[in-house]
Protein backbone atom coordinates (compact mmCIF):
# COMPACT_ATOMS: atom_id res chain seq x y z
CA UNK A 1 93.95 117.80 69.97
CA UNK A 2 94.39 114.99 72.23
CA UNK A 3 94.78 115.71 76.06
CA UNK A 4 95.25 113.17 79.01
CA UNK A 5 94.09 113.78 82.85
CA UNK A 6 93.59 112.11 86.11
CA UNK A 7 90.98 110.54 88.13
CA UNK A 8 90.00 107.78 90.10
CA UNK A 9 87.28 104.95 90.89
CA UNK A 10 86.53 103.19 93.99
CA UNK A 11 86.69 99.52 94.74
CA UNK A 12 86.09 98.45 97.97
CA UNK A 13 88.09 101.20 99.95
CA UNK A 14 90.89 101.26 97.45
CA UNK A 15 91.03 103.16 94.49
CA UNK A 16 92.17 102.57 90.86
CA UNK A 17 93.53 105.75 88.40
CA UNK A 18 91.28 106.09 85.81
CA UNK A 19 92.68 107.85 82.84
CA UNK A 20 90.63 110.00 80.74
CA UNK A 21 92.04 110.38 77.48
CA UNK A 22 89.87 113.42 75.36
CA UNK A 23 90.22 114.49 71.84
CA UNK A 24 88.97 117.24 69.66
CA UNK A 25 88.25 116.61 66.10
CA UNK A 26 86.00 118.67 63.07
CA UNK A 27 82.35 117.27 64.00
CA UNK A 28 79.20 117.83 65.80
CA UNK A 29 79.14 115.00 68.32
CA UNK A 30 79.99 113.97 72.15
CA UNK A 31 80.65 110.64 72.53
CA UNK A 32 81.43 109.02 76.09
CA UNK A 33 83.16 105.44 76.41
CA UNK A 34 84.71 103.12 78.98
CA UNK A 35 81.77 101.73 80.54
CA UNK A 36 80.26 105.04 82.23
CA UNK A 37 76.94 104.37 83.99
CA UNK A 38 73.93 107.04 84.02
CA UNK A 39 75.33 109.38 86.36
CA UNK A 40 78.84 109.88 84.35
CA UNK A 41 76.59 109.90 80.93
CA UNK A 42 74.50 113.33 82.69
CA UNK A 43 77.79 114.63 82.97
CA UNK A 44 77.74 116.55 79.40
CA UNK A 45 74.63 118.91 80.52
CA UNK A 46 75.97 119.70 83.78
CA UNK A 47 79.40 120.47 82.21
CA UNK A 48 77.54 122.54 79.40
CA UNK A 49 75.36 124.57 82.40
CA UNK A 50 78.50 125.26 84.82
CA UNK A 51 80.61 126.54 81.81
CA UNK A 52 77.86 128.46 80.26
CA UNK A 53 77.23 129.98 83.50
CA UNK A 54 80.90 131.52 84.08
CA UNK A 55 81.67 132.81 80.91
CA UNK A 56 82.67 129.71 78.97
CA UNK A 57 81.66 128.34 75.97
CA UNK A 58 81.55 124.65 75.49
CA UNK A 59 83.37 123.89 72.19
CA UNK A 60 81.42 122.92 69.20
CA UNK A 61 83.42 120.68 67.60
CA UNK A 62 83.33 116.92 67.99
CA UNK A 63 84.33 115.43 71.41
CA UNK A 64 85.34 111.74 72.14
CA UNK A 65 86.42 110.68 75.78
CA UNK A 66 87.71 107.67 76.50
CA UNK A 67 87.99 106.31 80.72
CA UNK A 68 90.16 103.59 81.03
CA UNK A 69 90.76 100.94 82.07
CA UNK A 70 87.47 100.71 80.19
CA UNK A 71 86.78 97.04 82.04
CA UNK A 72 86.00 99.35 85.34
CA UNK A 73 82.57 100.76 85.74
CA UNK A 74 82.74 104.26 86.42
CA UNK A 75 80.44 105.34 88.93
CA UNK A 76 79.02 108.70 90.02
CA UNK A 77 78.84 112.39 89.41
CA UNK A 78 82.50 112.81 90.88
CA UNK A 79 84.35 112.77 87.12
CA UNK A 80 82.41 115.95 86.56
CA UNK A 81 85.26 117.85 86.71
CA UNK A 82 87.91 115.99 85.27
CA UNK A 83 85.75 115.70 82.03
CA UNK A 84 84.59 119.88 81.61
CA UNK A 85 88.80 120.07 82.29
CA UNK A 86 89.97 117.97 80.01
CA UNK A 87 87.56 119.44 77.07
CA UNK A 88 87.93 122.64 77.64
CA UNK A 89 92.09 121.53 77.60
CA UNK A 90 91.64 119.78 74.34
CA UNK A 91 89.94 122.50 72.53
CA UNK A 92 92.36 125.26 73.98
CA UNK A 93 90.69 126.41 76.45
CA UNK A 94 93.10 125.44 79.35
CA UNK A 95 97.10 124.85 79.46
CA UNK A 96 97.51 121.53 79.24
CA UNK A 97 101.11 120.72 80.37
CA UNK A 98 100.46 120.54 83.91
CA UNK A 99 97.42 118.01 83.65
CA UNK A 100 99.58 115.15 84.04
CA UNK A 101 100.63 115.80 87.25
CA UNK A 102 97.41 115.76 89.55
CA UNK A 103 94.53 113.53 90.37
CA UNK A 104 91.67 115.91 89.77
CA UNK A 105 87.90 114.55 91.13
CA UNK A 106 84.57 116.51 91.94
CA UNK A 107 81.02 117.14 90.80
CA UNK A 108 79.73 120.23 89.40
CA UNK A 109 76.31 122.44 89.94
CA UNK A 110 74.94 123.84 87.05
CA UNK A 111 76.05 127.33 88.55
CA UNK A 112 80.10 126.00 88.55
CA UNK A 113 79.92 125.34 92.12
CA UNK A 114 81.96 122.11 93.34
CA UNK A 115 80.44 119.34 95.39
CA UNK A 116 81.55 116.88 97.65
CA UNK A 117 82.59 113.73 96.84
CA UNK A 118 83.06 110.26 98.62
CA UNK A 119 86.21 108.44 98.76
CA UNK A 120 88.66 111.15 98.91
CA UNK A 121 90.98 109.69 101.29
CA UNK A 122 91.62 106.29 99.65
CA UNK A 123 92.37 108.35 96.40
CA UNK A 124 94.78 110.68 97.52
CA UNK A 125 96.50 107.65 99.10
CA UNK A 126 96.36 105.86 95.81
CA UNK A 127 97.59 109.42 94.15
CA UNK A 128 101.02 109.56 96.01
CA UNK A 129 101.31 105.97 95.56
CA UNK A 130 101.39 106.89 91.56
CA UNK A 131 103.64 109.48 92.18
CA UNK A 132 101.16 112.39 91.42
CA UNK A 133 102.28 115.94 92.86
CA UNK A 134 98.72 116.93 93.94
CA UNK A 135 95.15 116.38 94.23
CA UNK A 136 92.32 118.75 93.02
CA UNK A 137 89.36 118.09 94.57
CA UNK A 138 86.17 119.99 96.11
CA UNK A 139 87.22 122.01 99.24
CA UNK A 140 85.00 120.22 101.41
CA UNK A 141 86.85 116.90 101.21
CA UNK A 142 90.49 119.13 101.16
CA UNK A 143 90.96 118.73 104.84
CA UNK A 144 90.47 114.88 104.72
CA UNK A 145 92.73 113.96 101.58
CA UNK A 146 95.17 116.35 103.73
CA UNK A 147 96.51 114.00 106.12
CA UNK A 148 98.18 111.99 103.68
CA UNK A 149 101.63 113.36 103.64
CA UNK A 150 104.47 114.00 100.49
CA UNK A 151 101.38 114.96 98.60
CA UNK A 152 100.03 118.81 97.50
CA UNK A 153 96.30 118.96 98.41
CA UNK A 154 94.03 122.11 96.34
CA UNK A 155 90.37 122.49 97.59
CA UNK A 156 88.50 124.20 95.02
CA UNK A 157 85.22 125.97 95.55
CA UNK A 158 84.58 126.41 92.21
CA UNK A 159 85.50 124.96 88.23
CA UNK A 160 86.62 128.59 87.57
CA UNK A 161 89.86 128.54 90.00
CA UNK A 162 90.55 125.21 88.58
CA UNK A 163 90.72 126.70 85.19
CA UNK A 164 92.42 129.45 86.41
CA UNK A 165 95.23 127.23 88.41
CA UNK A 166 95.75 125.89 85.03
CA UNK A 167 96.19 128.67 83.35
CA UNK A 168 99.20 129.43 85.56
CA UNK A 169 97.05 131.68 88.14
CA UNK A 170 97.62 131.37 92.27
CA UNK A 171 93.85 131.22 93.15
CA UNK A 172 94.29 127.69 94.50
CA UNK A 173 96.73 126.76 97.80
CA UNK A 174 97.57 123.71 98.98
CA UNK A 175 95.71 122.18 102.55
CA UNK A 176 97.89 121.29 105.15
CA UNK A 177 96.86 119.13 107.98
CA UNK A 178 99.21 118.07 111.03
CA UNK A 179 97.72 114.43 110.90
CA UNK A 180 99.16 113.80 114.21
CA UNK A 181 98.38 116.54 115.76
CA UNK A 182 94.85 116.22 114.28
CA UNK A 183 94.98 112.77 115.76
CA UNK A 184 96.08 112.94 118.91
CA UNK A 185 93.54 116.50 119.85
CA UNK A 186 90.57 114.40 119.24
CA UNK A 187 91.31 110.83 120.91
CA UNK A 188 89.39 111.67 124.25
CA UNK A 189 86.13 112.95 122.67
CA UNK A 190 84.06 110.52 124.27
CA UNK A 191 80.09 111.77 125.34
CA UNK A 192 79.51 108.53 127.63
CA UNK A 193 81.25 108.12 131.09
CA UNK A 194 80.94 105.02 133.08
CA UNK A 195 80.55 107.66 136.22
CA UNK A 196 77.04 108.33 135.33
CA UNK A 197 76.03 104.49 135.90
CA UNK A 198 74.85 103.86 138.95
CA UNK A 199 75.26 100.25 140.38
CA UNK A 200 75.48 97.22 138.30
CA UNK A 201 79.00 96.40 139.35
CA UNK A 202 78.81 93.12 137.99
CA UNK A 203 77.86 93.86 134.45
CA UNK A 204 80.45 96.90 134.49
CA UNK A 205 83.20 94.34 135.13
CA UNK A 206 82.04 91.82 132.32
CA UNK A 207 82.26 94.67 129.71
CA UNK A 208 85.65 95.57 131.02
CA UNK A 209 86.77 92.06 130.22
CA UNK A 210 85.21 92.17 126.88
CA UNK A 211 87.31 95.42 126.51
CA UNK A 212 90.43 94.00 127.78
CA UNK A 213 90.23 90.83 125.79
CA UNK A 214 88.22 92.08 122.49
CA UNK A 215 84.93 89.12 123.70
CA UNK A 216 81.53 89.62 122.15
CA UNK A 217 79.30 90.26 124.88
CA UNK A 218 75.44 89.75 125.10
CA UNK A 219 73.40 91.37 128.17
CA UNK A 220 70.13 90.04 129.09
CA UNK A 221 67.93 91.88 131.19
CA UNK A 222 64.53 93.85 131.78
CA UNK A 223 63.46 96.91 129.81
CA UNK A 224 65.28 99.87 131.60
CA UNK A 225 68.02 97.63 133.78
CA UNK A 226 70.56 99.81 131.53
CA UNK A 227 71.70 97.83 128.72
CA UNK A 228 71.45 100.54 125.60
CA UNK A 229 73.49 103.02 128.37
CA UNK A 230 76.46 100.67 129.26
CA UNK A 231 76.68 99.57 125.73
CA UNK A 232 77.21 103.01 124.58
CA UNK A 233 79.95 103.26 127.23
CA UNK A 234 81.96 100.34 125.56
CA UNK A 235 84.05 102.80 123.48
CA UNK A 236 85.04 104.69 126.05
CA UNK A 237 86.82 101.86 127.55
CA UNK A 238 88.58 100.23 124.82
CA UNK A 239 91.74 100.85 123.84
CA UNK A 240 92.90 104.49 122.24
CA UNK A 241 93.33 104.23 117.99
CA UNK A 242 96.73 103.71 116.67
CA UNK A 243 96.84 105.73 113.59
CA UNK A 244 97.33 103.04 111.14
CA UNK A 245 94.01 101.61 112.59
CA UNK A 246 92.75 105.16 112.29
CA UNK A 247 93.44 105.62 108.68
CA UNK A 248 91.66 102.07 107.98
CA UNK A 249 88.09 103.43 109.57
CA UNK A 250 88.45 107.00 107.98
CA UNK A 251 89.19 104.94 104.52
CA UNK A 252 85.95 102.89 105.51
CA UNK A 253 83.60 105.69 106.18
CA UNK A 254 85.04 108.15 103.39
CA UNK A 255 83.91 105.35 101.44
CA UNK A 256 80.72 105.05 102.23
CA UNK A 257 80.33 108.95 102.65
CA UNK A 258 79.82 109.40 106.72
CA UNK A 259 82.44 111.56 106.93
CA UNK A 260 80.81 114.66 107.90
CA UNK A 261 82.27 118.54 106.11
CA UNK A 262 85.59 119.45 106.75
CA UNK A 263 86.43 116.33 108.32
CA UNK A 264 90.33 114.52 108.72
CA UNK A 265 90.91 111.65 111.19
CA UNK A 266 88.25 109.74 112.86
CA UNK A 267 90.20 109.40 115.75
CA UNK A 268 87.87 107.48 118.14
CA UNK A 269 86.56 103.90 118.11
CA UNK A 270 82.77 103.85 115.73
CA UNK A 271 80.33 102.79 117.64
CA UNK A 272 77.21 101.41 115.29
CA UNK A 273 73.61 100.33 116.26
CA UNK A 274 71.67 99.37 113.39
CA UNK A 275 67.83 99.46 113.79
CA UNK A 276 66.37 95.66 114.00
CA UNK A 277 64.58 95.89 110.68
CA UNK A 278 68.04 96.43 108.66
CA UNK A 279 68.41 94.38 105.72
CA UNK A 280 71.44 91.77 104.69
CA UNK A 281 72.74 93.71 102.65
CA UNK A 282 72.90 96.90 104.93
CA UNK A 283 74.62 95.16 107.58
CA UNK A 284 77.34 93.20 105.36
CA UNK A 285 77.59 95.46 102.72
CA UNK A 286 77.04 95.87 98.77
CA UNK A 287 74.57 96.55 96.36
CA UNK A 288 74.06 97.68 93.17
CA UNK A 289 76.80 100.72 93.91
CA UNK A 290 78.87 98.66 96.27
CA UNK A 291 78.79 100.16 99.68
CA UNK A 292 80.61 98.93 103.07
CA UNK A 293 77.73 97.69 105.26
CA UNK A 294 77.55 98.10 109.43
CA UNK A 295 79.93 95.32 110.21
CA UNK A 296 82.51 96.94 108.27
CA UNK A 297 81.53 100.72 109.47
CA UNK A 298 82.24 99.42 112.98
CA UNK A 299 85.17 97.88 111.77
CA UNK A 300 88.06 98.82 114.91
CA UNK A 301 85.19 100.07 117.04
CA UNK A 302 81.73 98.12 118.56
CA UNK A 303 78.42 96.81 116.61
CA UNK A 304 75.66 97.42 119.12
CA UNK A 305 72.53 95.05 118.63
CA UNK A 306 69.34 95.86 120.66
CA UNK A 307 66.78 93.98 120.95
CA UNK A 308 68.78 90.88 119.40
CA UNK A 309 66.16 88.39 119.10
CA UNK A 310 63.72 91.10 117.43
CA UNK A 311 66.31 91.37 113.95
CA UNK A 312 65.76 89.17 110.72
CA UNK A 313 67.20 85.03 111.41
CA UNK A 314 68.69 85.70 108.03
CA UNK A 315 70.31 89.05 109.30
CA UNK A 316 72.05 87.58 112.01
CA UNK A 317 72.87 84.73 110.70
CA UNK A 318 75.43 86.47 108.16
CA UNK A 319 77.12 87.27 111.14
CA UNK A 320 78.59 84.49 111.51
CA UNK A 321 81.31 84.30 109.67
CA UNK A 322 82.27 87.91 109.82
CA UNK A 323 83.02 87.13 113.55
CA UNK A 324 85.37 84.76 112.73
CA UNK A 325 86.95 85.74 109.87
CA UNK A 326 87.11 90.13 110.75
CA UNK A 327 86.10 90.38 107.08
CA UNK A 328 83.65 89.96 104.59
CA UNK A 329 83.75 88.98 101.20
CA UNK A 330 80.63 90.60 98.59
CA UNK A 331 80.29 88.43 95.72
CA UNK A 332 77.70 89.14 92.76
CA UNK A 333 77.70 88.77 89.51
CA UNK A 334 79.41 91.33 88.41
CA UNK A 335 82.10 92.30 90.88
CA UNK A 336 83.81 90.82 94.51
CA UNK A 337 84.95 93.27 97.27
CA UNK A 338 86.32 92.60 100.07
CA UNK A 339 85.56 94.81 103.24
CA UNK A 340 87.28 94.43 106.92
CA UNK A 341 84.73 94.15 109.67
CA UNK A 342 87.21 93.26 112.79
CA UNK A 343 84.40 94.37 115.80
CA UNK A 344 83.10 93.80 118.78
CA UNK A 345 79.96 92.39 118.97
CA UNK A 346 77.62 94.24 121.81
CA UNK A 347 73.75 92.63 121.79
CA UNK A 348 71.39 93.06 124.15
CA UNK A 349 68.10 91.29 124.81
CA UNK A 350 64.66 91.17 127.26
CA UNK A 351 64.58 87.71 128.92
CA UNK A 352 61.12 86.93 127.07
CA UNK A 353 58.59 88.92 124.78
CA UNK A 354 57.23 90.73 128.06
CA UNK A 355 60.47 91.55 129.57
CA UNK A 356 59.75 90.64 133.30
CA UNK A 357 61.28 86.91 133.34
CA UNK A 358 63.37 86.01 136.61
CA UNK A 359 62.66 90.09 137.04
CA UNK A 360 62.52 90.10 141.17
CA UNK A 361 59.51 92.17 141.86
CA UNK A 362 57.28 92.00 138.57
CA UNK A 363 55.46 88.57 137.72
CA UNK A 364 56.19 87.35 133.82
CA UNK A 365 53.16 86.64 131.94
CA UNK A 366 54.78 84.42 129.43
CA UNK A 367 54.83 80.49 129.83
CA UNK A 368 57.99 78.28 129.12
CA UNK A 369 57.01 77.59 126.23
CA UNK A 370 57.04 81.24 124.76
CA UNK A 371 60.44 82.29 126.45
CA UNK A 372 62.46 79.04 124.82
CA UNK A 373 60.98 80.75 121.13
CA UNK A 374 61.87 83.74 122.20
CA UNK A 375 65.38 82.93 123.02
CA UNK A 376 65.34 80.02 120.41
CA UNK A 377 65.25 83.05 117.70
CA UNK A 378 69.02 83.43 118.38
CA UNK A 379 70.97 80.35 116.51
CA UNK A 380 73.23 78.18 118.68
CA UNK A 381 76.25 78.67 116.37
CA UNK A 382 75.58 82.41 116.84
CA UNK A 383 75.49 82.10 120.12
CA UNK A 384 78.83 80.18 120.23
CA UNK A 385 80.68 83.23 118.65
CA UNK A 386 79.48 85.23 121.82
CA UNK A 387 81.84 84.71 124.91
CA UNK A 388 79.99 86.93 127.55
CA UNK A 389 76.53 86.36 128.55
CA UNK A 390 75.68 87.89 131.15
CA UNK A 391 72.09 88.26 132.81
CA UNK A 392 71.45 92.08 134.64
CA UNK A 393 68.92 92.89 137.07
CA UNK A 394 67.38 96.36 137.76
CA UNK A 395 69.01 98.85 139.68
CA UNK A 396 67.60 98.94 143.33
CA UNK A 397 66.13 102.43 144.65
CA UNK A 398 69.22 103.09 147.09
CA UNK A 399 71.92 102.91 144.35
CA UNK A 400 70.04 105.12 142.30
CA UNK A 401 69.21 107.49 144.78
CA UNK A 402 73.33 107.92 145.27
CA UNK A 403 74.83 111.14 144.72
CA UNK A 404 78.33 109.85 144.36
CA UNK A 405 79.89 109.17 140.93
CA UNK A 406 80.71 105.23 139.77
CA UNK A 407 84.22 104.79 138.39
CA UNK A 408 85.29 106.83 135.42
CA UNK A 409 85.75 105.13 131.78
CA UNK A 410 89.31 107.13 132.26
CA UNK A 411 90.53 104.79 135.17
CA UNK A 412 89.05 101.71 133.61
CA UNK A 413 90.36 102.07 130.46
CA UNK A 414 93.52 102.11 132.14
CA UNK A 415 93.03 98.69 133.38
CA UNK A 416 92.42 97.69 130.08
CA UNK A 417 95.04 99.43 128.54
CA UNK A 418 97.75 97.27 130.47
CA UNK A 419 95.83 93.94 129.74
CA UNK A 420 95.82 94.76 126.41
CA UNK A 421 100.01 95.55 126.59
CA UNK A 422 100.20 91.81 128.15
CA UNK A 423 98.35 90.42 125.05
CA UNK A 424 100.14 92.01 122.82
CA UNK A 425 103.67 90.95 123.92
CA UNK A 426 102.40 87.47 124.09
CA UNK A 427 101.04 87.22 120.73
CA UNK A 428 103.44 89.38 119.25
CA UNK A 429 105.11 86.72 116.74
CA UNK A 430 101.40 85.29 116.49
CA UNK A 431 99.89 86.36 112.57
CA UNK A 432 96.40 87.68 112.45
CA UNK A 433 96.03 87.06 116.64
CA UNK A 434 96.04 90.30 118.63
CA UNK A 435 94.07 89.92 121.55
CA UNK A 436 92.81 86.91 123.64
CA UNK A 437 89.39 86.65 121.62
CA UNK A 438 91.46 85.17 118.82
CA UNK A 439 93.13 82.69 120.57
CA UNK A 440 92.70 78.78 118.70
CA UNK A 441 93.10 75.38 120.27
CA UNK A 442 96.90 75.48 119.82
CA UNK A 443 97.07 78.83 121.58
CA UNK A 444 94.57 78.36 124.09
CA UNK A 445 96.99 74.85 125.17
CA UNK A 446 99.25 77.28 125.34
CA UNK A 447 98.91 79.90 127.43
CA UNK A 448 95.00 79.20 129.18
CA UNK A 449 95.57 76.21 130.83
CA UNK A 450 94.42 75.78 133.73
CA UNK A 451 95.89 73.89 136.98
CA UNK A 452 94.67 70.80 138.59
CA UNK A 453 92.23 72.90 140.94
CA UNK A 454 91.51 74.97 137.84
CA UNK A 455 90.69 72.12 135.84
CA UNK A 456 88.56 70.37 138.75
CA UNK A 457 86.54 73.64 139.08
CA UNK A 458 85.92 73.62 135.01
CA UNK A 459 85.23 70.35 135.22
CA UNK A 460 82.19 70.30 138.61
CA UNK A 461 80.80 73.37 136.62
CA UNK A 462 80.25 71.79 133.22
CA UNK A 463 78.69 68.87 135.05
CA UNK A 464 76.87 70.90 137.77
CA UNK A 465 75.84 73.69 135.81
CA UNK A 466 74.99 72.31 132.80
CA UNK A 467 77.25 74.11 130.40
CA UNK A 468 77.09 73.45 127.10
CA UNK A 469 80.54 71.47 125.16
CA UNK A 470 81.03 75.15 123.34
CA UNK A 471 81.10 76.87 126.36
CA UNK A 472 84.40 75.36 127.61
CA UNK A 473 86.96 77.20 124.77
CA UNK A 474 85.23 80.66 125.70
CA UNK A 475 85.34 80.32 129.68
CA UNK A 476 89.07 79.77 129.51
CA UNK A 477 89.74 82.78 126.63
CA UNK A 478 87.80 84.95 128.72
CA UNK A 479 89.91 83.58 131.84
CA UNK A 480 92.70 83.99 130.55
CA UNK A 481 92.05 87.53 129.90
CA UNK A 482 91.04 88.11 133.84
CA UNK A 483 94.23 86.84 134.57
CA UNK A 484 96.01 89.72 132.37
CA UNK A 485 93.74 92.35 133.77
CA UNK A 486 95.10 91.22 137.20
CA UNK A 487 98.70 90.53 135.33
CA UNK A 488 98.91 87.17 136.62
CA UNK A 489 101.15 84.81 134.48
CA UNK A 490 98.74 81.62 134.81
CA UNK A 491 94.92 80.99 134.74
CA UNK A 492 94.09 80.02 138.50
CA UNK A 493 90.86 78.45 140.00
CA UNK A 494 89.39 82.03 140.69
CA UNK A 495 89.90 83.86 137.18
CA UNK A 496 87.78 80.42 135.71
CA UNK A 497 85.23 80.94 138.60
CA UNK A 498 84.52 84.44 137.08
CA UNK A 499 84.74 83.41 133.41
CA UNK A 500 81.91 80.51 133.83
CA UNK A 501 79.79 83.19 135.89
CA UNK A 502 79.59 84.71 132.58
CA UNK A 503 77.65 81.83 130.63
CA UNK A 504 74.71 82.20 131.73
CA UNK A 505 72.35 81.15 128.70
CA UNK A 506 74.53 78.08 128.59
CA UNK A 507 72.66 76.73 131.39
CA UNK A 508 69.80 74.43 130.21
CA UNK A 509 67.87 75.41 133.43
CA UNK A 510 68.32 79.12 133.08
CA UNK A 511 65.05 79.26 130.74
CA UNK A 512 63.18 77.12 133.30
């Protein structure tokens, strides 16, 4: 007898139906085609052990499956089920007339028991695209294949109550998840407030503007000024999730299997920080069994770097085009994926390898020499993809010794919030631009030109200052964003002032 069921494999964060066509013929045999790797092939014995196990026998006759398309590699333990249904359907053992109508995906114990799975929410969103009525899957990943809508979610604990569904029993129901609802409960779960930092005013108000006009930001400054703490502060700020950007990150980290049990919606911005010894292909992505990398796990939220200068050259230098592009392309021999990785970029550094240089009350022990390699480790052209740099000293004894809060992340958020509205009316007929961060030449013309004061400002500081050529695009995108946080219609003279205050490793002098 020749049956035909439902699954799925991942590539990238979409998913392709796989169809797994099984017959039953006189024999001894089990054969297994359409390009399965190891993990699919170990199937059979787990299927034999969870049947066994509840009172089923595995059939004895000869078994052929076919996955198709067979030009896809199917990956992973998660056709376990699928497979143990579809024999047991073409040798009887299950009604088969309703097989057609569901996705079905999740790996077995060898007691029956059914395990959790990645990828569930790009697959039931590729199920109701194919006009399947439901989606079986393991009950831990029911809740997050839930919020997509028009489609009948069953969490299964076990392979018995999907036999038993079959069969035409009610021991499966369907999840049912208020995706707004879920959405909007869990958009102000933020552990870091702004109120606990005491002082640093100045450094506060450059990561507002990176908030308000989605800039890369690097702080440099002496073990324990605060870096690490306002950097995990950064998502707090930024703007709230729409759900459409919501549905991208869950997608992301289903993917890649962060979601934790039970999980829907992530309905906050990621925030990432990737130890300095990461490799390439953990912060881009890919691998043997392609996997999104940290770029595209922050994708939406913020990338925090520490210690920037300590990572791999190589590492960082893949960063580059990431941060222009907000998305990376994995090509190898045999497959290309593309992930999105549309982040801001948070890094922080110590001045030199001791940490005390222009500190104000602790002498450096490091010569010229070593604090221009130091800060020679970061590449120019990375550099140029970074429009805040801003230096921080350490917080005097009287501002820590205050008992009164700083300002919330709730009120500044606000701020940024309504620069963020002014950017997006502007650039609303504007493909691919969103915020001012993306601005080009054409745009920048447009709408960040300064005056004749402006200009004669921009012009004493490049001279007087020694700012670099690149510096001038990024002092007037993040100008142009002070001027929407103020909701001024033109860049004046004082919004540049502040924007070239924030180049300081452009100086040539800075470094001595």
């Amino acid at each position: 007898m020749l049956v035909k069921l439902f699954s799925a494999a991942l590539q990238g964060i979409d998913a392709t139906v796989v169809t797994i066509e099984v017959n039953s013929s006189r024999g001894i045999k089990f054969f297994l085609v359409g390009l399965p790797d190891s993990a699919v092939k170990e199937s059979h014995e787990r299927i034999i052990s969870a049947l066994q196990v509840n009172g089923y026998k595995f059939p004895t006759c000869q078994i052929v499956v076919n996955m198709a398309p067979a030009d896809i590699r199917k990956e992973g333990a998660s056709y376990d089920l699928p497979l143990a249904i579809g024999i047991l359907a073409a040798t009887g053992g299950v009604a088969a007339e309703k097989l057609g109508k569901y996705m079905i995906l999740g790996e077995l114990s060898l007691d029956g028991t059914l395990l959790p799975v990645r990828g569930a929410l790009p697959i039931a969103i590729a199920a109701r695209a194919k006009g399947f009525e439901g989606f079986i899957l393991p009950l831990q990943n029911a809740r997050e294949a839930a919020v997509v809508n028009n489609l009948k979610v069953y969490g299964a604990s076990n392979i018995v109550e999907v036999i038993e569904f079959f069969n035409g029993k009610d021991t499966l129901t369907p999840t049912e998840v208020n995706t707004r609802e879920e959405f909007s409960n869990h958009q102000e779960n933020f552990p870091f407030d702004f109120a606990d930092v005491k002082g640093q005013e100045n450094v506060k108000r450059a990561l507002e503007v990176a908030a308000a006009g989605g800039h890369n930001i690097l702080m440099v400054g002496a073990p324990g000024s605060g870096k690490s703490m306002m950097a995990k502060r950064l998502p707090g700020i930024l703007p709230p999730f729409t759900l459409s950007e919501s549905l991208e990150t869950t997608k992301i980290h289903s993917v890649a299997g962060k979601l934790g049990k039970d999980s829907s919606l992530i309905a906050t911005r990621p925030f990432r920080s990737p130890h300095h010894t990461i490799s390439q292909i953990a912060m881009v992505g890919g691998g043997a069994n392609p996997q999104p990398g940290e770029i595209s796990l922050a994708h939406n939220g913020v990338l925090f770097l520490d210690e920037l200068p300590e990572f791999s050259r190589s590492v960082l230098e893949v960063l580059r085009q990431p941060l222009e592009d907000r998305c990376i392309t994995i090509s190898r021999a045999k497959y290309t994926l593309e992930y999105p990785a549309s982040f801001t970029l948070v890094a922080s550094m110590n001045p030199c390898p001791c940490g005390y240089f222009n500190h104000p009350t602790r002498a450096c022990v490091c010569n010229i020499g070593q604090v221009h390699r130091y800060l020679n480790r970061i590449s120019g052209p990375l550099l140029d993809r970074i429009d805040i740099q801003i230096e921080i000293v350490p917080v005097p004894f009287e501002k820590l010794a205050e008992q009164a809060p700083g300002e919330s992340s709730r009120t500044i958020r606000e701020r940024v919030v309504k620069a963020r509205q002014v950017q997006a009316r502007r650039f609303a007929q504007v493909p691919g631009v969103h915020c001012n961060a993306q601005m080009g030449p054409a745009l920048l013309r447009e709408y960040a030109q300064p005056d004749a004061a402006g200009m004669a400002l921009l012009r004493n500081a490049m001279s007087r200052l020694n700012l670099s050529a690149r510096a001038y695009d990024r002092i007037l995108k993040v100008a142009r964003t002070i001027a929407d946080l103020e909701d001024a219609p033109h860049v004046q003279s004082h919004h540049l002032a502040e924007a070239i205050s924030y180049r300081n490793l452009d100086r040539e002098n800075w470094a001595g």
